[in-house]
N, C-alpha and C. Protein backbone atom coordinates (compact mmCIF):
# COMPACT_ATOMS: atom_id res chain seq x y z
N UNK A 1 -21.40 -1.34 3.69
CA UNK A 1 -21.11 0.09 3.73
C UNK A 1 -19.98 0.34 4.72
N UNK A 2 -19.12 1.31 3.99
CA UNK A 2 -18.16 1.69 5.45
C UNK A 2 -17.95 3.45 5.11
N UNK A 3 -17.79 3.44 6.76
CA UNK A 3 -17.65 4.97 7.14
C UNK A 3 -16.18 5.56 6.65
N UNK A 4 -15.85 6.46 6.62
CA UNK A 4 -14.85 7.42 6.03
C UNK A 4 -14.95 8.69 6.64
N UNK A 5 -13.98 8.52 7.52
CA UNK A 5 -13.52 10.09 8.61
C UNK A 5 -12.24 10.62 7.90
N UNK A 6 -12.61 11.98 8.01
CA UNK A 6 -12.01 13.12 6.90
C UNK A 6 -11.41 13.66 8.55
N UNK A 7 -9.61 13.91 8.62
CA UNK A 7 -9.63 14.71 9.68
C UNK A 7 -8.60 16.20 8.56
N UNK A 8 -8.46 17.33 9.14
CA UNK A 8 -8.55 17.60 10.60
C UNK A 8 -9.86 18.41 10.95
N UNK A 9 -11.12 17.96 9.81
CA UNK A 9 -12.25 18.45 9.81
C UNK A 9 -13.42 17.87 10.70
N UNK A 10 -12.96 16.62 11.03
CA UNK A 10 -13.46 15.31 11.67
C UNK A 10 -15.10 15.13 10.75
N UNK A 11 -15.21 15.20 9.11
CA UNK A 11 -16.09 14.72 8.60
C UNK A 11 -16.45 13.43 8.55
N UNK A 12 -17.79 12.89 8.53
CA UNK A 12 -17.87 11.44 8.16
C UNK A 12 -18.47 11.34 7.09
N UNK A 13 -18.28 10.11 5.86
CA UNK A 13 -19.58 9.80 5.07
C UNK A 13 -18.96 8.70 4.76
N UNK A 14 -19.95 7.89 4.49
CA UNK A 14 -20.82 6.59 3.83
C UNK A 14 -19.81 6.11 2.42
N UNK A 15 -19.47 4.95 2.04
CA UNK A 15 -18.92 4.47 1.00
C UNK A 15 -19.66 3.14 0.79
N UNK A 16 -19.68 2.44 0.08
CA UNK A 16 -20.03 1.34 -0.41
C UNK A 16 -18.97 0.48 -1.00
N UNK A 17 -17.71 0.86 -0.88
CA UNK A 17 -16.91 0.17 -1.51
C UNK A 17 -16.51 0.23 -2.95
N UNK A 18 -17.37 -0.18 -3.79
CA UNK A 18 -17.72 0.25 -5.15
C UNK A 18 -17.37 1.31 -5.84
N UNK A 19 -17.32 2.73 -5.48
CA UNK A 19 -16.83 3.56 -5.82
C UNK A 19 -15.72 4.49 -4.95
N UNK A 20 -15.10 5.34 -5.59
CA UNK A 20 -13.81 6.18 -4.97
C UNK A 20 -14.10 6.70 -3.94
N UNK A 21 -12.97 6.73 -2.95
CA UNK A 21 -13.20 7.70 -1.41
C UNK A 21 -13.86 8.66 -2.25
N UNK A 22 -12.95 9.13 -3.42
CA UNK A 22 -13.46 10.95 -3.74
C UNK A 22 -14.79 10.83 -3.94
N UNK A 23 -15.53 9.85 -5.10
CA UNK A 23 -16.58 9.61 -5.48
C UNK A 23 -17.86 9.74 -4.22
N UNK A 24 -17.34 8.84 -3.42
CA UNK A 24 -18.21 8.95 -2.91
C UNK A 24 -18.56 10.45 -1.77
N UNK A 25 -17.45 11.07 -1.44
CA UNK A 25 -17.30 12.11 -0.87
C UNK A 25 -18.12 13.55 -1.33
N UNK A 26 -17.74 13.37 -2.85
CA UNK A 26 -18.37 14.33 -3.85
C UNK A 26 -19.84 14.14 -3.59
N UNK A 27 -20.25 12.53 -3.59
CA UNK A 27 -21.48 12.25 -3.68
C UNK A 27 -22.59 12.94 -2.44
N UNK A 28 -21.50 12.67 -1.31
CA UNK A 28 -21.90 13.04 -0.02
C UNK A 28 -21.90 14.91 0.49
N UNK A 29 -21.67 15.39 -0.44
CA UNK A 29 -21.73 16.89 -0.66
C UNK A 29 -20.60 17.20 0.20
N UNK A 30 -19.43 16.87 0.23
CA UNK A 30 -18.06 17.32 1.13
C UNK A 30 -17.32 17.67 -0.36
N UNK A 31 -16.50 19.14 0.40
CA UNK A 31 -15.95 19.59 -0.26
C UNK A 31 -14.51 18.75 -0.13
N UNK A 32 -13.94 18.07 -1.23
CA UNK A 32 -12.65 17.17 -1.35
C UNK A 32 -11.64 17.90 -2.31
N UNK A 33 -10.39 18.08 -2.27
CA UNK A 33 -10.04 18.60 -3.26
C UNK A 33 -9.73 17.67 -4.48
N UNK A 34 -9.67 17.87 -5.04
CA UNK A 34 -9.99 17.17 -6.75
C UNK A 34 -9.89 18.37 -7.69
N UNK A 35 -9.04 17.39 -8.97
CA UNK A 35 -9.43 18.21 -10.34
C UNK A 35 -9.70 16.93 -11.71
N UNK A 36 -8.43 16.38 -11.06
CA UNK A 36 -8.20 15.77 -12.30
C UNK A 36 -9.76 14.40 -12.59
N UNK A 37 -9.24 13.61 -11.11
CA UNK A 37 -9.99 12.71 -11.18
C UNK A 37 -9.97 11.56 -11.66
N UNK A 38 -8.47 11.25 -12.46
CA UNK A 38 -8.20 10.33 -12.82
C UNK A 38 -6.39 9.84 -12.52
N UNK A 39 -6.05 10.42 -11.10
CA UNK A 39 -4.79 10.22 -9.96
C UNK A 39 -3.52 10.90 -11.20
N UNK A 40 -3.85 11.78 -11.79
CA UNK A 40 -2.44 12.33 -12.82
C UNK A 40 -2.23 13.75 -12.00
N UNK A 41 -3.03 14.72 -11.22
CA UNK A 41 -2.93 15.94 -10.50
C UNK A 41 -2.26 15.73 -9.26
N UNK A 42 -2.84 14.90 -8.48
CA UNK A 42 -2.21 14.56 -6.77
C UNK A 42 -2.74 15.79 -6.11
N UNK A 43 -4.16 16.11 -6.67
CA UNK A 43 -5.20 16.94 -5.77
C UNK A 43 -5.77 16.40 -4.93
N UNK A 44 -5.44 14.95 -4.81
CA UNK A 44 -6.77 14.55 -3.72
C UNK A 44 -5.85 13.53 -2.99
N UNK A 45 -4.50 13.61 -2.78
CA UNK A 45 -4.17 12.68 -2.32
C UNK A 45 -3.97 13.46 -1.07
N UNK A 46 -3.76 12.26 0.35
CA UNK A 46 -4.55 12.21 1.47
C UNK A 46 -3.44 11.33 2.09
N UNK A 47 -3.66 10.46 3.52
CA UNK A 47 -2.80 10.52 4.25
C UNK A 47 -4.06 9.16 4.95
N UNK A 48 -3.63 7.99 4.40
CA UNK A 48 -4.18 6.83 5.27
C UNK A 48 -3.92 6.70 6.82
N UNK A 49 -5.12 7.04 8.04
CA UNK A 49 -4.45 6.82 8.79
C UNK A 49 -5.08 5.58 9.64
N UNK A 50 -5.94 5.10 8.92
CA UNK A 50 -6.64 3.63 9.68
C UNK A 50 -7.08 2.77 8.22
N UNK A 51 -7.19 1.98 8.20
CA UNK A 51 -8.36 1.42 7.32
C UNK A 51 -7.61 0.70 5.92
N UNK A 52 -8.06 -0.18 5.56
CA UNK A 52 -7.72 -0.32 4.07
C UNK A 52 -8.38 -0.28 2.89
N UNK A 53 -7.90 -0.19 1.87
CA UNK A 53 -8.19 0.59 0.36
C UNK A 53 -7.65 -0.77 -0.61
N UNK A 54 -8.57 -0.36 -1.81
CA UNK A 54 -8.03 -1.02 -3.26
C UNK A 54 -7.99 -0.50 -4.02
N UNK A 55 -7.11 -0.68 -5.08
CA UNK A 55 -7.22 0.03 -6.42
C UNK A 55 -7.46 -1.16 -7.71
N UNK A 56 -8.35 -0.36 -8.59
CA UNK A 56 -8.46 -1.43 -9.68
C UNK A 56 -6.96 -1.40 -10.30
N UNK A 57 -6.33 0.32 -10.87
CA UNK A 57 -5.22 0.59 -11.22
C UNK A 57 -4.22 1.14 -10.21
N UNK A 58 -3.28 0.74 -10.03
CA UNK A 58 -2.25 0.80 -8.93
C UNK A 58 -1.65 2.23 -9.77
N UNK A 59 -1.59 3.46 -8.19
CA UNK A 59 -1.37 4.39 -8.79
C UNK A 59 0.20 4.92 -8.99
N UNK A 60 0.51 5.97 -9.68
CA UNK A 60 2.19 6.53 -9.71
C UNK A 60 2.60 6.81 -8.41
N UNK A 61 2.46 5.73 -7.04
CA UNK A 61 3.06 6.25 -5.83
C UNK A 61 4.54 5.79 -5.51
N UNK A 62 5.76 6.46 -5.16
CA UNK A 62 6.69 6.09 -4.50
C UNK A 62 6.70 4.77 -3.54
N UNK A 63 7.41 4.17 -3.40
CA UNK A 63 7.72 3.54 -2.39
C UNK A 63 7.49 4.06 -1.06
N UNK A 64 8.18 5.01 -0.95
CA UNK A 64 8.55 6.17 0.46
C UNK A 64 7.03 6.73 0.92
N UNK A 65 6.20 7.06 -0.28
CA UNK A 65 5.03 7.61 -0.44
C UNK A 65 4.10 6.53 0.12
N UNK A 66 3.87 5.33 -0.25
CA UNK A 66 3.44 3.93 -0.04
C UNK A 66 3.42 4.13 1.94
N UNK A 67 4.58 3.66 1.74
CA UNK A 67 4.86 3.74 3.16
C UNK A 67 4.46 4.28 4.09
N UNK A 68 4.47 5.82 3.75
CA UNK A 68 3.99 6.88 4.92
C UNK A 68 2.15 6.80 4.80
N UNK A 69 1.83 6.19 3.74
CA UNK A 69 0.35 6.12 3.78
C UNK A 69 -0.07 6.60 3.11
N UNK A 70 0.21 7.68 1.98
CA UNK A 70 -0.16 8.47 0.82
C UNK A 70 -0.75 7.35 -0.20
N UNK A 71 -2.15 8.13 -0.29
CA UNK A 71 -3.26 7.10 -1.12
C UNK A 71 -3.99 8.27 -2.33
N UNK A 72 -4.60 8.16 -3.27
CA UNK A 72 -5.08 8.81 -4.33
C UNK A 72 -6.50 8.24 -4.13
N UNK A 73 -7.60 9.65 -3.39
CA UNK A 73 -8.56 9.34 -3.27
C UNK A 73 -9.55 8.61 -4.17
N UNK A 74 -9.12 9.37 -5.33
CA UNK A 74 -9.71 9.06 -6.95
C UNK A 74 -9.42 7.99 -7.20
N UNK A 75 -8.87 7.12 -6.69
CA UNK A 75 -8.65 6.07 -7.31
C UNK A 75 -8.82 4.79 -6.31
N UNK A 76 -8.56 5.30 -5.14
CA UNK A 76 -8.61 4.23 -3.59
C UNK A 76 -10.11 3.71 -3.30
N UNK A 77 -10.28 2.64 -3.24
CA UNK A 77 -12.13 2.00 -2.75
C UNK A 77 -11.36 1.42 -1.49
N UNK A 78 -13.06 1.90 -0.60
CA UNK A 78 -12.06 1.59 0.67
C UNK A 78 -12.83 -0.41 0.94
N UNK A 79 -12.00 -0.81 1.64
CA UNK A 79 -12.07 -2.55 2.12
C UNK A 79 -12.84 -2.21 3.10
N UNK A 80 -12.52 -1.26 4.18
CA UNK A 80 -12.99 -1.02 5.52
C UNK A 80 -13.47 -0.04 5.79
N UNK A 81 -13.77 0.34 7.11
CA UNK A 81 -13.52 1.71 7.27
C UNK A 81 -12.50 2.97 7.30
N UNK A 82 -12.39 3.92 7.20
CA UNK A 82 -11.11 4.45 7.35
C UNK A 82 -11.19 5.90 7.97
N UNK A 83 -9.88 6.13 8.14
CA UNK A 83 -9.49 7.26 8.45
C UNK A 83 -8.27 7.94 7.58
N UNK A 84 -9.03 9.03 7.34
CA UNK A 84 -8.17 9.96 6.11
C UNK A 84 -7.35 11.36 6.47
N UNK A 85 -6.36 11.78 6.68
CA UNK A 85 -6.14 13.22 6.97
C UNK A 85 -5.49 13.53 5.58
N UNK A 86 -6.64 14.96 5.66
CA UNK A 86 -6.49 16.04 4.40
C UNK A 86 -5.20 16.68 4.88
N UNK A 87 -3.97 16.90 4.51
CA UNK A 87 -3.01 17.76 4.31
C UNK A 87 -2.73 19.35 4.17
């Protein structure tokens, strides 16, 4: 299991790896923004600021985007723990 801190709300919840930051966020009754749910909106994308992530499908991110840490909750399983800032 790894933890997942939501700032600038300073939320925490629980992941398992297995399923999406969002997934599991939703699961955890935190309000996340989301619509699509399948990384085509860029409602839930977020701002890596610790931790690492996988994707089964590597999403439509920039290079530049990559870089600065921009991740697609819906689609990111986290490796570790992390730290996320909502935008």
């Amino acid at each position: 299991m790894y933890q997942v801190r939501l700032l600038p709300h300073d939320v925490t919840f629980a992941t398992d790896g297995e399923q999406t930051v969002l997934e599991a966020a939703l699961n955890a009754g935190i309000a996340f923004p989301n619509r699509c749910q399948v990384g085509a909106c860029a409602m839930c994308m977020c701002r890596k600021q610790q931790g690492e992530i996988r994707y089964q499908l590597e999403p439509m991110l920039t290079e530049k985007e990559q870089a600065e840490g921009w991740i697609f909750a819906c689609q990111a399983m986290a490796t570790s723990d992390l730290v996320l800032q909502l935008d």
